[in-house]
N, C-alpha and C. Protein backbone atom coordinates (compact mmCIF):
# COMPACT_ATOMS: atom_id res chain seq x y z
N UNK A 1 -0.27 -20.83 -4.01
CA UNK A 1 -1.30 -21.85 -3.99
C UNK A 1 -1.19 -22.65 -2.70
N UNK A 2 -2.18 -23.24 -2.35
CA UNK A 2 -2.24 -24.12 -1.11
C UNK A 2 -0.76 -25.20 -0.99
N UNK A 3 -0.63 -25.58 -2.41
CA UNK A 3 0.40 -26.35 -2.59
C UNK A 3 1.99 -25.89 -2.43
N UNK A 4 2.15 -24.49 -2.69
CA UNK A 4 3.32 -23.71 -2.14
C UNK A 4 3.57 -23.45 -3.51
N UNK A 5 2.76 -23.49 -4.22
CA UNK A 5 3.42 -23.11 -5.86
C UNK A 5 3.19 -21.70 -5.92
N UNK A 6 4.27 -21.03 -6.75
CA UNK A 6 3.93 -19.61 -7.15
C UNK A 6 2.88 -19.38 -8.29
N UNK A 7 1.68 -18.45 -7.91
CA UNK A 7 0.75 -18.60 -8.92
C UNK A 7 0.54 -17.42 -9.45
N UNK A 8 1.55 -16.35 -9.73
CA UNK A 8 1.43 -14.78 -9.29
C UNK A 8 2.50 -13.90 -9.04
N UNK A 9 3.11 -12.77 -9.98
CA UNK A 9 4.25 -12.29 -9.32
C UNK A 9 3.60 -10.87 -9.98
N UNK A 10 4.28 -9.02 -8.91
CA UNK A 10 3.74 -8.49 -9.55
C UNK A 10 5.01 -8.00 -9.20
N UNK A 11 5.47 -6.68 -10.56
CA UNK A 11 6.91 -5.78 -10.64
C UNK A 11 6.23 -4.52 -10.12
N UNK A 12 6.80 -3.86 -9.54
CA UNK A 12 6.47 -2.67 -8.35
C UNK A 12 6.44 -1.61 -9.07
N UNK A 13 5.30 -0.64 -9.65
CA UNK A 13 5.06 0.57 -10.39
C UNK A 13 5.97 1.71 -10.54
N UNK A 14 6.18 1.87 -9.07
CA UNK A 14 6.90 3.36 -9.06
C UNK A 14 8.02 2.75 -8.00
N UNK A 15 9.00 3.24 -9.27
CA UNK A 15 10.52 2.97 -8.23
C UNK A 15 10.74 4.45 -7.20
N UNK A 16 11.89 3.89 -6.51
CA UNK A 16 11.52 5.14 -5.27
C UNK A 16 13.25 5.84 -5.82
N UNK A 17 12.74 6.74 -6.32
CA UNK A 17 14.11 7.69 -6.62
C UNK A 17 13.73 9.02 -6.01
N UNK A 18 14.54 9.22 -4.62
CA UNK A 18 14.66 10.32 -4.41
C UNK A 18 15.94 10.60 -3.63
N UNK A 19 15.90 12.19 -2.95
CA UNK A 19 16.96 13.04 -2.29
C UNK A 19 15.97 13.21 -0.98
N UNK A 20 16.78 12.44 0.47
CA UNK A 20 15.65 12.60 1.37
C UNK A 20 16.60 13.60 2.38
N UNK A 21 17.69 14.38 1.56
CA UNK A 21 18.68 15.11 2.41
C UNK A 21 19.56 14.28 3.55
N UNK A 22 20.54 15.36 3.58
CA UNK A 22 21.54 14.60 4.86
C UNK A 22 22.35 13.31 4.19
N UNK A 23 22.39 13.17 3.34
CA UNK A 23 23.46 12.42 2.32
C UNK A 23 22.30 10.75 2.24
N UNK A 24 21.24 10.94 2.51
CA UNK A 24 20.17 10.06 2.13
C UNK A 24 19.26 9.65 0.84
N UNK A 25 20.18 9.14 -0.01
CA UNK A 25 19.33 9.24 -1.00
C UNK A 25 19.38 7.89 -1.82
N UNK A 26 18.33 7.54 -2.70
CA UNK A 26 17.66 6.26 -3.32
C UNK A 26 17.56 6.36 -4.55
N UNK A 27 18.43 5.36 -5.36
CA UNK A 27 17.53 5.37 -6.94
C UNK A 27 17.71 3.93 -7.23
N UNK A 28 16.17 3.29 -6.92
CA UNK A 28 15.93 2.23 -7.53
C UNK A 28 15.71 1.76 -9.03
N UNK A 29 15.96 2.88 -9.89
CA UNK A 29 15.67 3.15 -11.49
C UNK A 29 17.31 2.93 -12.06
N UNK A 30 18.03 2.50 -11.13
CA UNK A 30 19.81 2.72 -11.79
C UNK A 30 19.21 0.52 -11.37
N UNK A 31 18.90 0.34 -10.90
CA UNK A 31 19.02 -1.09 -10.58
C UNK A 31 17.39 -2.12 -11.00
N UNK A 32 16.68 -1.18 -11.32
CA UNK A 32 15.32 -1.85 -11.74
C UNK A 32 14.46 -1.14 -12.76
N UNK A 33 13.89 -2.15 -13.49
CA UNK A 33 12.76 -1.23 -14.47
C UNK A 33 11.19 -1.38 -13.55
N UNK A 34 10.71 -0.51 -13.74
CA UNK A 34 9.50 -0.04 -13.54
C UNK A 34 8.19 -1.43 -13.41
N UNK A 35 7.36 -1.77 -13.22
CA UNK A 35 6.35 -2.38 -13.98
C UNK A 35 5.77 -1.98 -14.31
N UNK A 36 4.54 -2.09 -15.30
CA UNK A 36 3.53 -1.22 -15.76
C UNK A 36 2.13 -1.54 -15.88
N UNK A 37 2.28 -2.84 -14.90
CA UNK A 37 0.67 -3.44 -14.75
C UNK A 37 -0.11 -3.84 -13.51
N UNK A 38 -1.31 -3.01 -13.13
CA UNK A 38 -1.40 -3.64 -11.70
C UNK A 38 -2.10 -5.43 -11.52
N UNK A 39 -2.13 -5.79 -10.66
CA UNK A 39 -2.44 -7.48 -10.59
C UNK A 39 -3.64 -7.38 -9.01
N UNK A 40 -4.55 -7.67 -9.50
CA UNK A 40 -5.88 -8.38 -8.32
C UNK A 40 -5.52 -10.09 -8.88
N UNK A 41 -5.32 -10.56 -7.25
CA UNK A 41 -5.07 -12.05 -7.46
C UNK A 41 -6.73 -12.88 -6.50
N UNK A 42 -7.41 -13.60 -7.42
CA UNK A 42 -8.64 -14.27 -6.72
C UNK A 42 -8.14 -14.94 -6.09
N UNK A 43 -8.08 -15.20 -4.45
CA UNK A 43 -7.69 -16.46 -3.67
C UNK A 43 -9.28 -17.05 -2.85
N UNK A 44 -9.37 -17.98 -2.10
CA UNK A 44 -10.79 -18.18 -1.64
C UNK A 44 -10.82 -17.66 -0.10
N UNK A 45 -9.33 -16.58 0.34
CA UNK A 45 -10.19 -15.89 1.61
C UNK A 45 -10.30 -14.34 0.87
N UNK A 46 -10.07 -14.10 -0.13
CA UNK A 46 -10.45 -13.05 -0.91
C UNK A 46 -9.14 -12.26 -2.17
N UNK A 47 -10.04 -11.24 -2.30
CA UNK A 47 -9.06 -10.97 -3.91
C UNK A 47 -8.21 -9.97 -3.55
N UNK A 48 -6.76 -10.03 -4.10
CA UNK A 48 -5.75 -9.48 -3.40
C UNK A 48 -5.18 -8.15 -4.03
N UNK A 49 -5.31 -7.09 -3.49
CA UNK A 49 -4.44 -6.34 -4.88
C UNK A 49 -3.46 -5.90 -4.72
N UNK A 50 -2.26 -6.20 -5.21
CA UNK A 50 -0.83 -6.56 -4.71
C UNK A 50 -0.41 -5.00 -5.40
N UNK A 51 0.94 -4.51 -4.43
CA UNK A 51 1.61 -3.71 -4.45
C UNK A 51 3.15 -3.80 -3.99
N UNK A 52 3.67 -2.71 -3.82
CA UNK A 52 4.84 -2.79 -2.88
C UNK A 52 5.60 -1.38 -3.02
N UNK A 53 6.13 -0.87 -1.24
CA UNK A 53 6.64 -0.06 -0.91
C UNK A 53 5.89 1.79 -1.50
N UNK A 54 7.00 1.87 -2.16
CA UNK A 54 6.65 3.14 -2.88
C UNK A 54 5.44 3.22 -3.43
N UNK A 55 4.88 2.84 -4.23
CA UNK A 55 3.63 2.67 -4.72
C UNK A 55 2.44 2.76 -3.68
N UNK A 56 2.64 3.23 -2.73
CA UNK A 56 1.54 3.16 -1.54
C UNK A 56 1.41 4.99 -1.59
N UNK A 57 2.58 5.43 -2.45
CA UNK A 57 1.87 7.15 -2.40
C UNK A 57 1.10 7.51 -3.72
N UNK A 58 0.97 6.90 -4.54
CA UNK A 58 0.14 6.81 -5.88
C UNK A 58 -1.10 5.91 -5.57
N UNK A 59 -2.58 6.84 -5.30
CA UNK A 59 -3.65 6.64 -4.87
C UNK A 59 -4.67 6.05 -5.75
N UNK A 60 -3.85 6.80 -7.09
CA UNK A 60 -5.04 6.12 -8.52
C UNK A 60 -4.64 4.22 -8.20
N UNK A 61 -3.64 4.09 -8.00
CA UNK A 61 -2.90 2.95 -8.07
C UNK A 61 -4.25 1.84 -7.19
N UNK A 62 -4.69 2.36 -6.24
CA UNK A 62 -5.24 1.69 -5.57
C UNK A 62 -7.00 1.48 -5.51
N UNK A 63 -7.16 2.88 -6.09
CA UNK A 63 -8.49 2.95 -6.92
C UNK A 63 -9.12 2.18 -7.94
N UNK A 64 -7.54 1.93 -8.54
CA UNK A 64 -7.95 0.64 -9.71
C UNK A 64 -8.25 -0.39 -9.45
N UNK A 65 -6.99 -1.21 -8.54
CA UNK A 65 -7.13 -2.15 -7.74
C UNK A 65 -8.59 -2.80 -7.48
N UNK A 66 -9.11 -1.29 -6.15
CA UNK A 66 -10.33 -1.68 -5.76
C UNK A 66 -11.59 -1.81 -7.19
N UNK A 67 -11.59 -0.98 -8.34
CA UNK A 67 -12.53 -0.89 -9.08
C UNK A 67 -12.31 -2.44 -9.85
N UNK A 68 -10.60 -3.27 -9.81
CA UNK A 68 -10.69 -4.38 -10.26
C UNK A 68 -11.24 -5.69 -9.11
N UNK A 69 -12.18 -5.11 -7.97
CA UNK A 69 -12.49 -6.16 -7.34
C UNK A 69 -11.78 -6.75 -6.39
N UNK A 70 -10.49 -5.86 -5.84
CA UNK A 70 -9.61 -6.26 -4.73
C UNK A 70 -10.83 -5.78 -3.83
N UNK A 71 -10.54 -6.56 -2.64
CA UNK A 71 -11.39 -6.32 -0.58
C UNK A 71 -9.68 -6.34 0.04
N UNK A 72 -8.86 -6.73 -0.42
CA UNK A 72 -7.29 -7.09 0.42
C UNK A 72 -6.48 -6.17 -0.37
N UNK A 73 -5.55 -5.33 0.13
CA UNK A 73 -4.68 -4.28 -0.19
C UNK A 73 -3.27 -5.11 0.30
N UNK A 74 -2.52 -5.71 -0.38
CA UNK A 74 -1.18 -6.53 0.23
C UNK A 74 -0.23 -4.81 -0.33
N UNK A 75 0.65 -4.56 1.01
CA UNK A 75 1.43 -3.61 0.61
C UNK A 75 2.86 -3.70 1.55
N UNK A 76 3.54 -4.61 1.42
CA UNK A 76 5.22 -5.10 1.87
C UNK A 76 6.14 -3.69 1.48
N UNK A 77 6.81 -3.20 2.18
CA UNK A 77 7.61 -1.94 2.52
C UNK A 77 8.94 -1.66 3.26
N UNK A 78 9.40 -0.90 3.23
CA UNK A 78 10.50 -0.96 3.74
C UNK A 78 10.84 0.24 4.13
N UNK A 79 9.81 1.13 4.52
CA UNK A 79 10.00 2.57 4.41
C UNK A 79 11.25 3.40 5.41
N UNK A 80 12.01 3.82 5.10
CA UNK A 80 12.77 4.52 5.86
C UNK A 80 12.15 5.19 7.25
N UNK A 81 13.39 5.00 8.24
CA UNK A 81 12.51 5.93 9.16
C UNK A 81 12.18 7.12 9.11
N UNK A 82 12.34 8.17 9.11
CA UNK A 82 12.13 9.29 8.05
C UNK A 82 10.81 9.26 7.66
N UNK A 83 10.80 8.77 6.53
CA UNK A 83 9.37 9.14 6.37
C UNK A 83 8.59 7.89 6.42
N UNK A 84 9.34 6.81 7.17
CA UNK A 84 7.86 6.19 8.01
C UNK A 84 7.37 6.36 9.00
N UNK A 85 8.17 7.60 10.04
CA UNK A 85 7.06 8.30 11.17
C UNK A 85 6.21 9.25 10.59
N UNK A 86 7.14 9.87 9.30
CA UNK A 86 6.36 11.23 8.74
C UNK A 86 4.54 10.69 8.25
N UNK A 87 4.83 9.46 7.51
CA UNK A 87 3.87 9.14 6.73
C UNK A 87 3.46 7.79 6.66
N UNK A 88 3.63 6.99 7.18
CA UNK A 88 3.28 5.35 7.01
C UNK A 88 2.10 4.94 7.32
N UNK A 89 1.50 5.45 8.51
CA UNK A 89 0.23 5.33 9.52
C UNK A 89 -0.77 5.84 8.55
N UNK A 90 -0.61 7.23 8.03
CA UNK A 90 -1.37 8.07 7.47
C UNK A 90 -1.49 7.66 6.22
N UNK A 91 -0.65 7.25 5.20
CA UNK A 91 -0.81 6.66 3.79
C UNK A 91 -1.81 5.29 4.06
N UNK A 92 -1.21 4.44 5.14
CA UNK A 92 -2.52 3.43 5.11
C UNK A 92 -3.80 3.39 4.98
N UNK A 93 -4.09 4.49 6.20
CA UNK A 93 -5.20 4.44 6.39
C UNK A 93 -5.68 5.31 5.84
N UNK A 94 -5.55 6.15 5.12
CA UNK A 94 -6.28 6.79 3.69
C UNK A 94 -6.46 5.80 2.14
N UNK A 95 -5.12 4.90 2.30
CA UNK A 95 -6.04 3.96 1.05
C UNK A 95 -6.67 2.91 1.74
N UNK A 96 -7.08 2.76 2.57
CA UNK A 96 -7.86 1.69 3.44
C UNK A 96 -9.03 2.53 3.04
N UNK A 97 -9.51 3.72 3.81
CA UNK A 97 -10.22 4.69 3.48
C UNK A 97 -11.02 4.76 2.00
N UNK A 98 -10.10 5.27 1.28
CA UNK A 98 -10.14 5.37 -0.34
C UNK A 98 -10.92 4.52 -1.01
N UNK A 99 -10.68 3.45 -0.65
CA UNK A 99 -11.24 1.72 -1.53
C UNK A 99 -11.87 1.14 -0.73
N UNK A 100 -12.30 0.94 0.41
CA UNK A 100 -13.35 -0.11 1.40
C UNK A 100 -12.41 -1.38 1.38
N UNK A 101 -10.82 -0.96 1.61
CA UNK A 101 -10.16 -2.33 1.45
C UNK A 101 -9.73 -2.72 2.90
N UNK A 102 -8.94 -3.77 3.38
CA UNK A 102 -8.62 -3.97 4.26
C UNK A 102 -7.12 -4.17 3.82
N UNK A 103 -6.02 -3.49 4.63
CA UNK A 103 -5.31 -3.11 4.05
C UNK A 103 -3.92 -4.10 5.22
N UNK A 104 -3.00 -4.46 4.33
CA UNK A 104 -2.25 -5.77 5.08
C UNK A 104 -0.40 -5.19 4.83
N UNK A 105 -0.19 -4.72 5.53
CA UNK A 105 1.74 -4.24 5.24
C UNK A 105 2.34 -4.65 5.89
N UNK A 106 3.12 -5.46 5.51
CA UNK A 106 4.59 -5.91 6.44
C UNK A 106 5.22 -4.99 5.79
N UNK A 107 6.24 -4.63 6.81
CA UNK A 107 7.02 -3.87 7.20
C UNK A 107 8.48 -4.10 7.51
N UNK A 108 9.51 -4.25 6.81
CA UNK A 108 10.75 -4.24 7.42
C UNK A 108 11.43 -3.20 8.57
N UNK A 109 11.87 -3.84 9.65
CA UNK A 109 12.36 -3.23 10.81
C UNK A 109 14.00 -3.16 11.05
N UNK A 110 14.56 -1.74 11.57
CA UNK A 110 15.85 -1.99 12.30
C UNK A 110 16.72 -1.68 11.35
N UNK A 111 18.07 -1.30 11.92
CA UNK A 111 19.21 -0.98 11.42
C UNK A 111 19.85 -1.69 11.03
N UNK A 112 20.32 -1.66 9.28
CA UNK A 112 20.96 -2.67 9.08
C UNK A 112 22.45 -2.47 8.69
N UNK A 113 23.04 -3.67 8.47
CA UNK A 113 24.17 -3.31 8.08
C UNK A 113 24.85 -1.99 7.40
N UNK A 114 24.73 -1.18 6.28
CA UNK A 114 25.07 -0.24 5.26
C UNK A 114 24.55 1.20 6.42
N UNK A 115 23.98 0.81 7.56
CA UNK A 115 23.56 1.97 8.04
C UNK A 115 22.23 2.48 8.29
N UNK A 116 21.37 1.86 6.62
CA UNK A 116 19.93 2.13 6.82
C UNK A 116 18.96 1.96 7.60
N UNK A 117 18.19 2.47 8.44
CA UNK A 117 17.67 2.32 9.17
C UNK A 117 15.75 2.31 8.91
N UNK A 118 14.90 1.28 8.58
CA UNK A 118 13.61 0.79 8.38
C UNK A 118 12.85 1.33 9.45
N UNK A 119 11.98 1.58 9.59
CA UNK A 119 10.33 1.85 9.84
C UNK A 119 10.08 0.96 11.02
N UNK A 120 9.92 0.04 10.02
CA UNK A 120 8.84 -1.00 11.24
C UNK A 120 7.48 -0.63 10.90
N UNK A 121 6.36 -1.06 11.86
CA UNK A 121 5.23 -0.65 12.21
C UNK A 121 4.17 -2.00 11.11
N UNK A 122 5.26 -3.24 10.93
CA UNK A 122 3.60 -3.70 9.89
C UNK A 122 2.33 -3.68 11.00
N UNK A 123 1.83 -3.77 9.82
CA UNK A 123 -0.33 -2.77 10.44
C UNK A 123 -0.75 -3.62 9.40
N UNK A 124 -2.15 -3.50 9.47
CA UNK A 124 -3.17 -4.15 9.41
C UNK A 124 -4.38 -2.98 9.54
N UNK A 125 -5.14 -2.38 8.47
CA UNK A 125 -5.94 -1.38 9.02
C UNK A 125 -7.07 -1.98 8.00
N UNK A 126 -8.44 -1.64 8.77
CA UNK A 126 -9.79 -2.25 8.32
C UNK A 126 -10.40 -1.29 6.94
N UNK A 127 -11.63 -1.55 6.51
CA UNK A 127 -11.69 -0.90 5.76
C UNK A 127 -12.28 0.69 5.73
N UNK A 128 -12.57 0.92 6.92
CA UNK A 128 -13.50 2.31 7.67
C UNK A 128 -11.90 2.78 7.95
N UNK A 129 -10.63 2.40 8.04
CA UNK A 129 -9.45 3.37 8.00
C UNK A 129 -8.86 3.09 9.93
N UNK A 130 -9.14 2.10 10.59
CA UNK A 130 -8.92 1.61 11.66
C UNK A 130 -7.85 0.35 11.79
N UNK A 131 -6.76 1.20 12.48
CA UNK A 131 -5.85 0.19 12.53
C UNK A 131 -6.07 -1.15 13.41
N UNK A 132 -6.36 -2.30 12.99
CA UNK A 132 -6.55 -3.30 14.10
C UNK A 132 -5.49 -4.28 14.53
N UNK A 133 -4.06 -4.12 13.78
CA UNK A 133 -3.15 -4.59 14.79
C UNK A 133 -1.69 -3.98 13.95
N UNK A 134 -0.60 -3.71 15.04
CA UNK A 134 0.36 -2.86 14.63
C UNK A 134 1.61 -2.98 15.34
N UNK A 135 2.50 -3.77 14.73
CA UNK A 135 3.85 -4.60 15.16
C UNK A 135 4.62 -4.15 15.83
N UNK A 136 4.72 -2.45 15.59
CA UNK A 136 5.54 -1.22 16.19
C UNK A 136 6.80 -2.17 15.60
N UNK A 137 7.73 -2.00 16.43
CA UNK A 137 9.21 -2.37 15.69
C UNK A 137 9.78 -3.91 16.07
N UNK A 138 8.51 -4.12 16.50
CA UNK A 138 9.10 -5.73 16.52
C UNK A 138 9.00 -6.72 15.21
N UNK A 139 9.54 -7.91 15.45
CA UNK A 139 9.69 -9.01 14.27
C UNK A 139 8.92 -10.06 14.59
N UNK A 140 8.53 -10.59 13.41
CA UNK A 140 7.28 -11.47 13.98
C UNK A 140 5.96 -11.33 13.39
N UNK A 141 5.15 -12.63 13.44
CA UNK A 141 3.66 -12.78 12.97
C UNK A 141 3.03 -11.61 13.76
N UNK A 142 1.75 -11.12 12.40
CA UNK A 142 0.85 -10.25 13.70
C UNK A 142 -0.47 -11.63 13.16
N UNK A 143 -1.45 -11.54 13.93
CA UNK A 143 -2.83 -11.91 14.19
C UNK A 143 -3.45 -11.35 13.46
N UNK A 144 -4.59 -11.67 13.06
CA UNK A 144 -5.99 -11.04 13.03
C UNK A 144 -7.07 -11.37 12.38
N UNK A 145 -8.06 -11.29 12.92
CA UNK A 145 -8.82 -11.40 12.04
C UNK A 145 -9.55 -10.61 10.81
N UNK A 146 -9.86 -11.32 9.76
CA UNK A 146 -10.55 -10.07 8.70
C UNK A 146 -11.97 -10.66 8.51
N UNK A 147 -13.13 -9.63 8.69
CA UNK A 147 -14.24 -9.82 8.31
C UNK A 147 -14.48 -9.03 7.05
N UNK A 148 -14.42 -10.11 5.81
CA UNK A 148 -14.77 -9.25 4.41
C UNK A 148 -16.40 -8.41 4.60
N UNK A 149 -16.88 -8.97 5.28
CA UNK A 149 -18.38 -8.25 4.76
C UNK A 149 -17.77 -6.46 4.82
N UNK A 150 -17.33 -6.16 5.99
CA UNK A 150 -16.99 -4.77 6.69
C UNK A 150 -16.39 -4.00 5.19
N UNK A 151 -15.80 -4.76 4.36
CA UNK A 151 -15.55 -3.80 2.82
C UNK A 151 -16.75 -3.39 2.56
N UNK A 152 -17.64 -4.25 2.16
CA UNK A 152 -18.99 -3.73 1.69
C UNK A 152 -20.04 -2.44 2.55
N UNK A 153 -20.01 -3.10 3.89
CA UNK A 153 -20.18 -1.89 4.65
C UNK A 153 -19.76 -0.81 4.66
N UNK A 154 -18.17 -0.93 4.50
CA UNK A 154 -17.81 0.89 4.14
C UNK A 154 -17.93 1.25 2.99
N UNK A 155 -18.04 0.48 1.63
CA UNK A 155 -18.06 1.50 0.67
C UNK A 155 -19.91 1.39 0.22
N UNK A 156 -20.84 0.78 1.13
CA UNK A 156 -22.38 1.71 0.97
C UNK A 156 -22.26 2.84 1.82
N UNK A 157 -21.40 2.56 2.84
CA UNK A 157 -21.93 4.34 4.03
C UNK A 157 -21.03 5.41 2.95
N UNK A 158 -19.76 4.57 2.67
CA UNK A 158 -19.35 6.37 1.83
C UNK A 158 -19.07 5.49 0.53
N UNK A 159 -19.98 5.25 -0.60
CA UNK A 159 -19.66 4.95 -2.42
C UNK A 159 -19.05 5.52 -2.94
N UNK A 160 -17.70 6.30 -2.22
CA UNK A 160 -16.84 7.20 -3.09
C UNK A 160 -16.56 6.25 -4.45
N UNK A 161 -15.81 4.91 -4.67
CA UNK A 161 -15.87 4.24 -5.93
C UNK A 161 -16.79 4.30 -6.98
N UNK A 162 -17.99 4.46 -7.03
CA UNK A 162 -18.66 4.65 -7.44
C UNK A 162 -19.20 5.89 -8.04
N UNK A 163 -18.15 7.15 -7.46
CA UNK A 163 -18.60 8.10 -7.99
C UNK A 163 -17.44 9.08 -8.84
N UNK A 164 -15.99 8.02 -8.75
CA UNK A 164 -15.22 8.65 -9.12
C UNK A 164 -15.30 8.95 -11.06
N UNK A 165 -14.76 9.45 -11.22
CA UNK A 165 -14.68 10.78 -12.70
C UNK A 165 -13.37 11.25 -13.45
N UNK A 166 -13.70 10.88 -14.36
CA UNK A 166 -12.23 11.62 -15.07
C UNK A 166 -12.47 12.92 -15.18
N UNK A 167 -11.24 13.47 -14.75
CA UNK A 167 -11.06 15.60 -14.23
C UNK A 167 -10.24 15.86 -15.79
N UNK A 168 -11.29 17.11 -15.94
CA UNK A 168 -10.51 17.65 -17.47
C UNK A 168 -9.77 19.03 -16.20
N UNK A 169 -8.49 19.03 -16.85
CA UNK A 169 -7.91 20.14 -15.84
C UNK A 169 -7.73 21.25 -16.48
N UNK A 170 -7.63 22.57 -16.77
CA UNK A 170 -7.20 23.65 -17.43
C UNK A 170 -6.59 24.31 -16.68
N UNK A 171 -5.56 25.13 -17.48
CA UNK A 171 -4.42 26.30 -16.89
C UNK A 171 -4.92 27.57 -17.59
N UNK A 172 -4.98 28.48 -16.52
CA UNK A 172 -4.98 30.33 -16.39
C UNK A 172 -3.98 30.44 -16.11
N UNK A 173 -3.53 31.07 -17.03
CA UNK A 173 -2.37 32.50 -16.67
C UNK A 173 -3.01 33.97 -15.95
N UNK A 174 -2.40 34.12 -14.83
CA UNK A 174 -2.78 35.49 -14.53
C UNK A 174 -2.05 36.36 -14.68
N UNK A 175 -2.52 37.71 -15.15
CA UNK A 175 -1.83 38.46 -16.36
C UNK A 175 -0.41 39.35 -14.68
């Protein structure tokens, strides 16, 4: 709140348990439970739909979001380097893409103590999937400005929201 009060907390969907090889590996499920609810927060420079880290590769995640009336994608991370050259740039700007959102990630940077070594790169990408400002590995405020109308603009040129569908899936066996 304007006042510095907490008005809002959300628990992070998908914990990141994996084997990223080379004696690299994560299980946030031995130290945290899951959440199981997503959160759009109304503020008056717009509606927020909060995430974090892992949860930026689960796309329904963000579909909802937008169908609950988020324009702001908040997505705070910490992605390994590894697969934040593999994939960080590219996950953004496909759910920027995805939803007509404008999409906001800080980013933890640099080697830390235990060895691990962070990403970097908080970005800022518009809602047409255009990065408009990008920290690379430094620390520090980024700038920018956001023009909400530009959500609306991208999702009349492409209404993918609007046309999404629940998929009945079936399995063939081939003999």
């Amino acid at each position: 709140s304007p006042e510095g009060e907490m008005i809002a907390t959300y628990d992070k969907m998908h914990l990141f348990d994996v084997d990223l090889g080379g004696g690299e590996t994560y299980r946030e499920s031995a130290l945290y439970d899951a959440g199981d609810e997503a959160l759009v927060v109304n503020t008056p420079i717009g509606n927020l739909g909060l995430s974090i880290c892992y949860d930026l590769r689960f796309p329904y995640l963000y579909r909802a979001l937008a169908h609950a009336a988020a324009n702001i994608l908040l997505i705070p991370a910490a992605f390994t380097k590894p697969t934040g050259e593999a994939h960080w740039h590219t996950l953004l700007r496909a759910r920027a893409i995805e939803t007509g959102c404008y999409v906001l990630a800080a980013a933890q940077t640099g080697l830390h103590a235990t060895g691990r070594e962070t990403f970097g790169h908080s970005l800022v990408v518009d809602p047409w999937g255009e990065i408009i400002a990008d920290a690379g590995t430094a620390t520090g405020p980024l700038l920018f400005d956001l023009d909400l109308a530009k959500c609306a603009e991208a999702r009349q040129k492409i209404p993918s929201l609007m046309h999404d569908r629940d998929v009945k899936v079936t399995s063939k066996e081939v003999p």
